[in-house]
Protein backbone atom coordinates (compact mmCIF):
# COMPACT_ATOMS: atom_id res chain seq x y z
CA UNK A 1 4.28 32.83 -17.53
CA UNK A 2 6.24 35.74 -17.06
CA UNK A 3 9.91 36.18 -18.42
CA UNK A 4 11.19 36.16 -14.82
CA UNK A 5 9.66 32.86 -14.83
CA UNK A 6 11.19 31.45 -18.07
CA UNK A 7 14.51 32.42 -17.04
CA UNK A 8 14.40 30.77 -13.43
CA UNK A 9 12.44 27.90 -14.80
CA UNK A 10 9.00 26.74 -12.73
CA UNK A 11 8.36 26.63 -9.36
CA UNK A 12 6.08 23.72 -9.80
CA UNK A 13 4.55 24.37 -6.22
CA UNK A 14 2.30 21.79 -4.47
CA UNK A 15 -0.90 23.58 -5.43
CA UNK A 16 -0.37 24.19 -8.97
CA UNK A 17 -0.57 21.69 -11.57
CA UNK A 18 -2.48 18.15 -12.24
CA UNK A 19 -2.27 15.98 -8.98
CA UNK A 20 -0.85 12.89 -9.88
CA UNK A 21 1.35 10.77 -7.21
CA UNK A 22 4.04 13.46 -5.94
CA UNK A 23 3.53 15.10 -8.84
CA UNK A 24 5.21 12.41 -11.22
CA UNK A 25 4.86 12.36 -14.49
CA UNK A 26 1.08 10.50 -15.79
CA UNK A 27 1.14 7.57 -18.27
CA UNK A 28 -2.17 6.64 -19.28
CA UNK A 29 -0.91 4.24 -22.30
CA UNK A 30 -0.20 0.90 -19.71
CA UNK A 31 1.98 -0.60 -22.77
CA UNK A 32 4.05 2.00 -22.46
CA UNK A 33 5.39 1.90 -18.86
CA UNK A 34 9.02 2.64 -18.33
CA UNK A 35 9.44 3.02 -14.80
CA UNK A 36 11.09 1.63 -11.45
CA UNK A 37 7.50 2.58 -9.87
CA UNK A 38 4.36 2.69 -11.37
CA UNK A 39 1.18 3.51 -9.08
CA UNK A 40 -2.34 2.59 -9.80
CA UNK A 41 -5.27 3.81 -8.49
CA UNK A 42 -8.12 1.55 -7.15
CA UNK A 43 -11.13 3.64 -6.46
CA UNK A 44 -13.25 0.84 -5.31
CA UNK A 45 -14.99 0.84 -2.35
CA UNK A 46 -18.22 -1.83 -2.94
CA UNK A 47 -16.79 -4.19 -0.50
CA UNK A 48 -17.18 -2.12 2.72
CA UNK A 49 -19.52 -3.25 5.37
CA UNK A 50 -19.68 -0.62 7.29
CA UNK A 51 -18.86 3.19 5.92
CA UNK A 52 -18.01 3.78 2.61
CA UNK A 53 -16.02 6.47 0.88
CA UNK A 54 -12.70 5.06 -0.12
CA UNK A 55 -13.36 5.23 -3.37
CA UNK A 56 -11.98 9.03 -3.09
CA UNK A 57 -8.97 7.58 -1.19
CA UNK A 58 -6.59 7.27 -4.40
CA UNK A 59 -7.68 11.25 -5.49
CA UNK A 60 -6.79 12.25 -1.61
CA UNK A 61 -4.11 10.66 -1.17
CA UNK A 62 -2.32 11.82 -4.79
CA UNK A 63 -3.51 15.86 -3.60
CA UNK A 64 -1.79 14.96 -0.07
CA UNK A 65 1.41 13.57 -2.20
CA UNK A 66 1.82 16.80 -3.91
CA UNK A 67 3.51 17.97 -0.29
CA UNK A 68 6.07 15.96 -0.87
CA UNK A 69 6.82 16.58 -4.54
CA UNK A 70 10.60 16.53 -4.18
CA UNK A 71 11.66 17.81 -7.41
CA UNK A 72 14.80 16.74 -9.10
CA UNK A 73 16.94 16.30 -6.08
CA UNK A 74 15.26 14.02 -4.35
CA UNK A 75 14.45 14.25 -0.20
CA UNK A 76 17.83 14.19 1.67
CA UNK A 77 17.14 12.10 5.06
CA UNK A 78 19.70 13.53 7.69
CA UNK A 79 19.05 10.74 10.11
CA UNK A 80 19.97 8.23 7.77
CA UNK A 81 22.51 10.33 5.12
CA UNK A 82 20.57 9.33 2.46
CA UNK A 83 19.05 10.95 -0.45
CA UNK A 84 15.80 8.85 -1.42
CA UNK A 85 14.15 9.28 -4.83
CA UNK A 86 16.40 11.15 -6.35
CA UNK A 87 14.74 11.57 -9.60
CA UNK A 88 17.91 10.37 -11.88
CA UNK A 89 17.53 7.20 -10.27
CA UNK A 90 14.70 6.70 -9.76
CA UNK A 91 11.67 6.89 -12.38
CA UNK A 92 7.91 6.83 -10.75
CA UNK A 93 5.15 6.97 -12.90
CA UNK A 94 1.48 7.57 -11.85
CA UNK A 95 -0.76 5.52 -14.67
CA UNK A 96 -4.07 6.48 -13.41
CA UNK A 97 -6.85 4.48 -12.23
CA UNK A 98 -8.37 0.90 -13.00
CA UNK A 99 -11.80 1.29 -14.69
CA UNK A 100 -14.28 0.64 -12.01
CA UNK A 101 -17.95 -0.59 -13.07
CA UNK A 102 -20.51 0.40 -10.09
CA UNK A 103 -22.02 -2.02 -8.90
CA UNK A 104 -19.79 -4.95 -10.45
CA UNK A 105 -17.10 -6.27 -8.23
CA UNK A 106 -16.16 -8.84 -10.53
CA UNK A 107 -15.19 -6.66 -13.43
CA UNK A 108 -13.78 -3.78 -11.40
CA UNK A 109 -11.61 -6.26 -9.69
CA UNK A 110 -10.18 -7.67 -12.98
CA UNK A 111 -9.64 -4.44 -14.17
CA UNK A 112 -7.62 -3.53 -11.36
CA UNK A 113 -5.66 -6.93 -11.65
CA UNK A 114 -5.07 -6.14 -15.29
CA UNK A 115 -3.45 -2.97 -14.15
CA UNK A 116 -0.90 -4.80 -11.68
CA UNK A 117 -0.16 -7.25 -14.37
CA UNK A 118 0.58 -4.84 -16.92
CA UNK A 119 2.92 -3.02 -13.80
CA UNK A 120 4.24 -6.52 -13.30
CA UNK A 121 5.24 -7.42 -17.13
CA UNK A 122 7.08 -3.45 -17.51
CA UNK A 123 9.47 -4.77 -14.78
CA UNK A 124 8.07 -2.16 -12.41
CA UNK A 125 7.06 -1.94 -8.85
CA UNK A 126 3.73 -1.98 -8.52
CA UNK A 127 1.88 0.83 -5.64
CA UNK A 128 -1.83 0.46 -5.58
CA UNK A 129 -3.82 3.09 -3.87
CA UNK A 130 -7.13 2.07 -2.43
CA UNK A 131 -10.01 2.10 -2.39
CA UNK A 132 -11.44 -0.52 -0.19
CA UNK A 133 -9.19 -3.77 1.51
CA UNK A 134 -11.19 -6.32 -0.70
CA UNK A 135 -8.76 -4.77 -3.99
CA UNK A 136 -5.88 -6.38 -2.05
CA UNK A 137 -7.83 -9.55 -3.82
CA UNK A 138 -6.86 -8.91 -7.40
CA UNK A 139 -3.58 -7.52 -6.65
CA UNK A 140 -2.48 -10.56 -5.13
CA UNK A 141 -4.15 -12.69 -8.15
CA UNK A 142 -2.11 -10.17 -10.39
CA UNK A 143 1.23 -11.83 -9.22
CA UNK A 144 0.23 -15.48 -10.40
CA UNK A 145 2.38 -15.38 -13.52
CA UNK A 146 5.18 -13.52 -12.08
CA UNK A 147 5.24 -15.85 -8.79
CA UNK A 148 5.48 -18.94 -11.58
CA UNK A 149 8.81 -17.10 -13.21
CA UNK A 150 10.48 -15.66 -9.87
CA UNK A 151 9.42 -17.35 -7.25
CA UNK A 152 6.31 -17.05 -4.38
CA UNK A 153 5.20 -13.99 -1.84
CA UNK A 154 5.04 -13.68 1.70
CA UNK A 155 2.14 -11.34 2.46
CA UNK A 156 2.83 -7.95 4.90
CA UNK A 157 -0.20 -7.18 6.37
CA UNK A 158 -0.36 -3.47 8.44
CA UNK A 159 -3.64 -3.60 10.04
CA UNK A 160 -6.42 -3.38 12.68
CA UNK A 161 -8.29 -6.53 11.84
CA UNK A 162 -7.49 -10.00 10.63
CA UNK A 163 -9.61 -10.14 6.97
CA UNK A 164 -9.77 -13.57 7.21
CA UNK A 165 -12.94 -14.35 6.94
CA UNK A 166 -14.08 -16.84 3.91
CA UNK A 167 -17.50 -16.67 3.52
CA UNK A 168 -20.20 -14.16 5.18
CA UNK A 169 -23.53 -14.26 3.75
CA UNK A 170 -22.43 -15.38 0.80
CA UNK A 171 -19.42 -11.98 0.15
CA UNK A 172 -16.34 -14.19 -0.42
CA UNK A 173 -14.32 -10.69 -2.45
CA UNK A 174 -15.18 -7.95 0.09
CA UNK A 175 -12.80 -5.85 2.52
CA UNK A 176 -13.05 -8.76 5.46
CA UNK A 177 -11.98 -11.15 3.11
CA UNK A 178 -8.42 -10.41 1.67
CA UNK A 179 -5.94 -12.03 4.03
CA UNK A 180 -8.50 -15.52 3.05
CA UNK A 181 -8.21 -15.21 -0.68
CA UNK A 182 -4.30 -14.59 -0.42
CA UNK A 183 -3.63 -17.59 1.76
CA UNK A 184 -5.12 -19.88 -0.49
CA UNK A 185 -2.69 -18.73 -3.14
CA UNK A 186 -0.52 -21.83 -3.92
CA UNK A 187 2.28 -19.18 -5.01
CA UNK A 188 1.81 -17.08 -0.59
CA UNK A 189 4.62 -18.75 1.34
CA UNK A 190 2.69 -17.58 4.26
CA UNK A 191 1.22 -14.56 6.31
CA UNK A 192 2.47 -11.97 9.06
CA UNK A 193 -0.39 -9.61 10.26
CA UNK A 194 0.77 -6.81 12.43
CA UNK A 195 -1.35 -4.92 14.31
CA UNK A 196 -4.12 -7.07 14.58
CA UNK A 197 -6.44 -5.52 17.91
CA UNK A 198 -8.92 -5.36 20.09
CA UNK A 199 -12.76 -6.28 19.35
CA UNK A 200 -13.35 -7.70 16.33
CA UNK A 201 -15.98 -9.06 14.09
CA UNK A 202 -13.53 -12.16 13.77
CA UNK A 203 -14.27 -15.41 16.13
CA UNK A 204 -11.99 -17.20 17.49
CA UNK A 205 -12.39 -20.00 14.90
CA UNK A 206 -11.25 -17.20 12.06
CA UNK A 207 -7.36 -16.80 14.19
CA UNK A 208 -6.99 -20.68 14.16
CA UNK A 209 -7.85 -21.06 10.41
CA UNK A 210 -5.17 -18.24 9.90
CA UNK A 211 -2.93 -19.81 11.86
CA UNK A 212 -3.56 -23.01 10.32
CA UNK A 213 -2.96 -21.45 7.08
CA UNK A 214 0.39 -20.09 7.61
CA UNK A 215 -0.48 -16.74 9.52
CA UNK A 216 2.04 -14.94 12.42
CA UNK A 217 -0.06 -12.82 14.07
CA UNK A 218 0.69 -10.13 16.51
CA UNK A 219 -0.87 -6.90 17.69
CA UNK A 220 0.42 -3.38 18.26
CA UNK A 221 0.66 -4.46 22.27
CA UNK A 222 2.61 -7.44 21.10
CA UNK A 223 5.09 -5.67 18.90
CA UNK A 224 6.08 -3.08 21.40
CA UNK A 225 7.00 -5.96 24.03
CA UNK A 226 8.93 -7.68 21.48
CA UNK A 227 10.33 -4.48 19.83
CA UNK A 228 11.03 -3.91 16.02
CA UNK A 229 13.45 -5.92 15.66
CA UNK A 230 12.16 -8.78 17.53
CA UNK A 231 9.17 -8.50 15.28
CA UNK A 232 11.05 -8.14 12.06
CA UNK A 233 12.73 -11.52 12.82
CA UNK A 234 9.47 -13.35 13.05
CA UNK A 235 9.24 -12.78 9.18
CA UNK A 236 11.19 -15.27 6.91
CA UNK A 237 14.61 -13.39 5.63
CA UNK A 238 15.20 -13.28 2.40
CA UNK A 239 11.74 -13.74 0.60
CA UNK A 240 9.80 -11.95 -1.53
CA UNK A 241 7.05 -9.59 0.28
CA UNK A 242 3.82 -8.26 -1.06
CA UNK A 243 3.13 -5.49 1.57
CA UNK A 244 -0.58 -4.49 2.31
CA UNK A 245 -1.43 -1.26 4.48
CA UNK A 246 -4.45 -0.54 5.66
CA UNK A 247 -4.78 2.94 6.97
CA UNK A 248 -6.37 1.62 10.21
CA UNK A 249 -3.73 -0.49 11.41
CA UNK A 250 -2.67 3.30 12.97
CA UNK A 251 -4.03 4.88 15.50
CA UNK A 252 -7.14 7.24 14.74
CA UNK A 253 -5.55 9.87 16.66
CA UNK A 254 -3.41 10.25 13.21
CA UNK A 255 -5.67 8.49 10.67
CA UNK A 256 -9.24 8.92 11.52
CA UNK A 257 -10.12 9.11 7.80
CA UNK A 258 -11.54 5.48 7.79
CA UNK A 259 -14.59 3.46 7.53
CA UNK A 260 -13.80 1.20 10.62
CA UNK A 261 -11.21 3.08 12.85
CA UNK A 262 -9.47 1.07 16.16
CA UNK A 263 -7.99 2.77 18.54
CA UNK A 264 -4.47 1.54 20.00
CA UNK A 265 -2.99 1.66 16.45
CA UNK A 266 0.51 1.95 15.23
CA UNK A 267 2.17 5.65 15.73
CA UNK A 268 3.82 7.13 12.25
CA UNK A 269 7.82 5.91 13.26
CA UNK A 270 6.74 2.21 14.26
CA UNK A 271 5.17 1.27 10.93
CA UNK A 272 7.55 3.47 9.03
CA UNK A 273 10.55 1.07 11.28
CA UNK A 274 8.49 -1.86 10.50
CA UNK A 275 8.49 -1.36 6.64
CA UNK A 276 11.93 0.12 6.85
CA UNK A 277 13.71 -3.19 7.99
CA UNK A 278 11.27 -5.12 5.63
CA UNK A 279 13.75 -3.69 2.77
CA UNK A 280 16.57 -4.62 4.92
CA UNK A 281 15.30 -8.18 5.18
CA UNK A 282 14.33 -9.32 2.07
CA UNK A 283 12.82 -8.20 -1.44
CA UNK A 284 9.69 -5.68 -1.52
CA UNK A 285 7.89 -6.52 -4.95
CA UNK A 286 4.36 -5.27 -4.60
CA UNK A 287 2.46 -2.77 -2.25
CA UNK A 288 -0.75 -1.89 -2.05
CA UNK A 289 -2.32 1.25 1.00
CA UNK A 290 -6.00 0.87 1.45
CA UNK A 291 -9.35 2.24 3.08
CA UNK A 292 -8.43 6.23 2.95
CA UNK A 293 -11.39 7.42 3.29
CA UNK A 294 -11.56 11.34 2.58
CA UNK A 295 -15.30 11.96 3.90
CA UNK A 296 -14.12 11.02 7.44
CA UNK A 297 -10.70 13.28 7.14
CA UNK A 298 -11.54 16.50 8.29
CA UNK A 299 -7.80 18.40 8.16
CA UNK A 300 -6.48 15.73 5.98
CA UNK A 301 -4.05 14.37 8.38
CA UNK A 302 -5.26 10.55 7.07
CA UNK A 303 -4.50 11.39 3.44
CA UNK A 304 -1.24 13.11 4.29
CA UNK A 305 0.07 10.30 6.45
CA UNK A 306 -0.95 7.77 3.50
CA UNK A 307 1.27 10.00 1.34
CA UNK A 308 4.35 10.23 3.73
CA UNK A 309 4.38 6.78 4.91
CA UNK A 310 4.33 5.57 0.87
CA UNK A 311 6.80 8.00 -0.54
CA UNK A 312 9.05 7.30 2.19
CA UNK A 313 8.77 3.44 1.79
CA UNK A 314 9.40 3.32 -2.18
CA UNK A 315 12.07 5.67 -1.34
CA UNK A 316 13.63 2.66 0.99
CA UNK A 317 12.85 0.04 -1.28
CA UNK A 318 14.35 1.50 -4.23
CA UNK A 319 17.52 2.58 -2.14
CA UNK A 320 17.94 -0.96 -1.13
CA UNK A 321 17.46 -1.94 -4.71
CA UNK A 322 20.23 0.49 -5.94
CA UNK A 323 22.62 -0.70 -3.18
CA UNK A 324 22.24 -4.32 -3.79
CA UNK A 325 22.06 -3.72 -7.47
């Protein structure tokens, strides 16, 4: 570096540099976590049915982050007067990725649950970047212990399709399953699955069982006749919400970079509103954003929205947190 540059200190542009999640600092020692937010990669992808390639989601989706690297003074929000993740405030750690074994969905998903828990037990909120929908199963598992010491979860689900199914051909741990798995949790209050469209591989017999199992389900056309608000009242107040995005619950005209795109999806301000009075309502303790799929991204726009729409929801959370605190 030159002298000019030692004097005015480093630019630290997007481009240059090692791309962890907006450029925060990298921990690869999990004991030694000492964060508000710690975010885990999940670069597993064997439970797709249809086209693979998310397990590049959680290296596109930390390159697309770099945009938004805010630096020290966090991102000043005019429409709200708010300066989110200021970085005296708030401390986000990227630890790196769960050890995935090709092949093996039982070990690669107990790797990535081992990653939540040790998230979990640092007092940090855990971000998981996908990978695949069926890693929404050992997140979830991950909370077990912490459920037993601070109560249960009510699951968030942003999404095209249901995941409800329980058994297909014998694949009870793959991307269709996830919403299944979770309601069977004795420590998930419930479900409420937003954005839930059009032709799907679920029968009719796979929306009753959800129902039946504690599921509020409502589709994009169905939230914009209610409204945000009208929606954000369906969910119980005051609980504690594991929040699960799948890229495709928006529309492919702004996330084609998916294995199984639906059109009619969610536009960037409506899910952003939607997880933006979830932190008004209750308590956001775990989050997971799932099925980027890079191969399928041609300008990146998929990978970028992934980035935006996470940075700006820790940056809620976390504000909520401080404000309540």
């Amino acid at each position: 570096m030159s002298a000019h540059g030692y004097e005015k200190g480093r630019l630290d542009l997007p481009f240059v540099g090692i791309s962890t999640f907006g450029k925060n600092p990298y921990q690869p020692d999990w004991d030694a976590i000492d964060a508000d937010v710690a975010v885990l990669g999940a670069p597993f992808d064997l439970g797709t049915q249809w086209r693979a390639g998310t397990r590049f989601g959680p290296r596109a989706i930390r390159e697309a982050s770099t945009l938004f690297s805010f630096g020290h003074g966090g991102a000043y929000d005019h429409e709200d007067d708010v300066v989110y993740l200021p970085a005296d405030k708030v401390r986000i750690l990227d630890i790196g990725d769960a050890d995935i074994v090709h092949t093996d969905t039982i070990t690669s998903h107990a790797n990535i649950a081992h990653g939540v828990r040790k998230i979990l037990a640092a007092g940090a909120l855990p971000v998981v970047l996908g990978g695949d929908h069926s890693i929404n199963i050992p997140c979830v598992e991950a909370f077990a212990q912490d459920c037993a010491k601070n109560g249960p979860i009510h699951i968030v689900q942003l999404d095209a399709h249901l995941d409800f199914v329980d058994e297909r051909h014998g694949v009870r741990f793959g991307h269709g399953n996830p919403m299944r798995r979770a309601a069977e949790k004795p420590y998930v209050t419930g479900l409420t699955q937003l954005g839930i469209r059009n032709v799907s591989s679920t029968p009719r017999e796979g929306y009753e069982a959800a129902r039946a199992m504690g599921a509020d389900i409502l589709s994009v056309r169905q939230i914009r006749r209610l409204g945000i608000e009208e929606t954000l009242a369906r969910i119980p107040a005051g609980a504690r919400y594991y929040v699960t995005i799948d890229i495709d619950g928006f529309d492919p005209s702004i996330a084609p970079g998916t294995g199984t795109p639906s059109h009619g999806g969610f536009t960037y301000y409506e899910g952003l509103e939607l997880l933006d009075g979830l932190t008004r309502r209750g308590s956001v303790v775990g989050i997971d954003l799932v099925e980027v799929a890079p191969d399928y991204d041609h300008t990146g726009t998929t990978a970028i929205l992934a980035a935006q729409i996470l940075l700006n929801f820790i940056g809620r959370v976390m504000h909520r947190r401080q404000a309540g605190a």
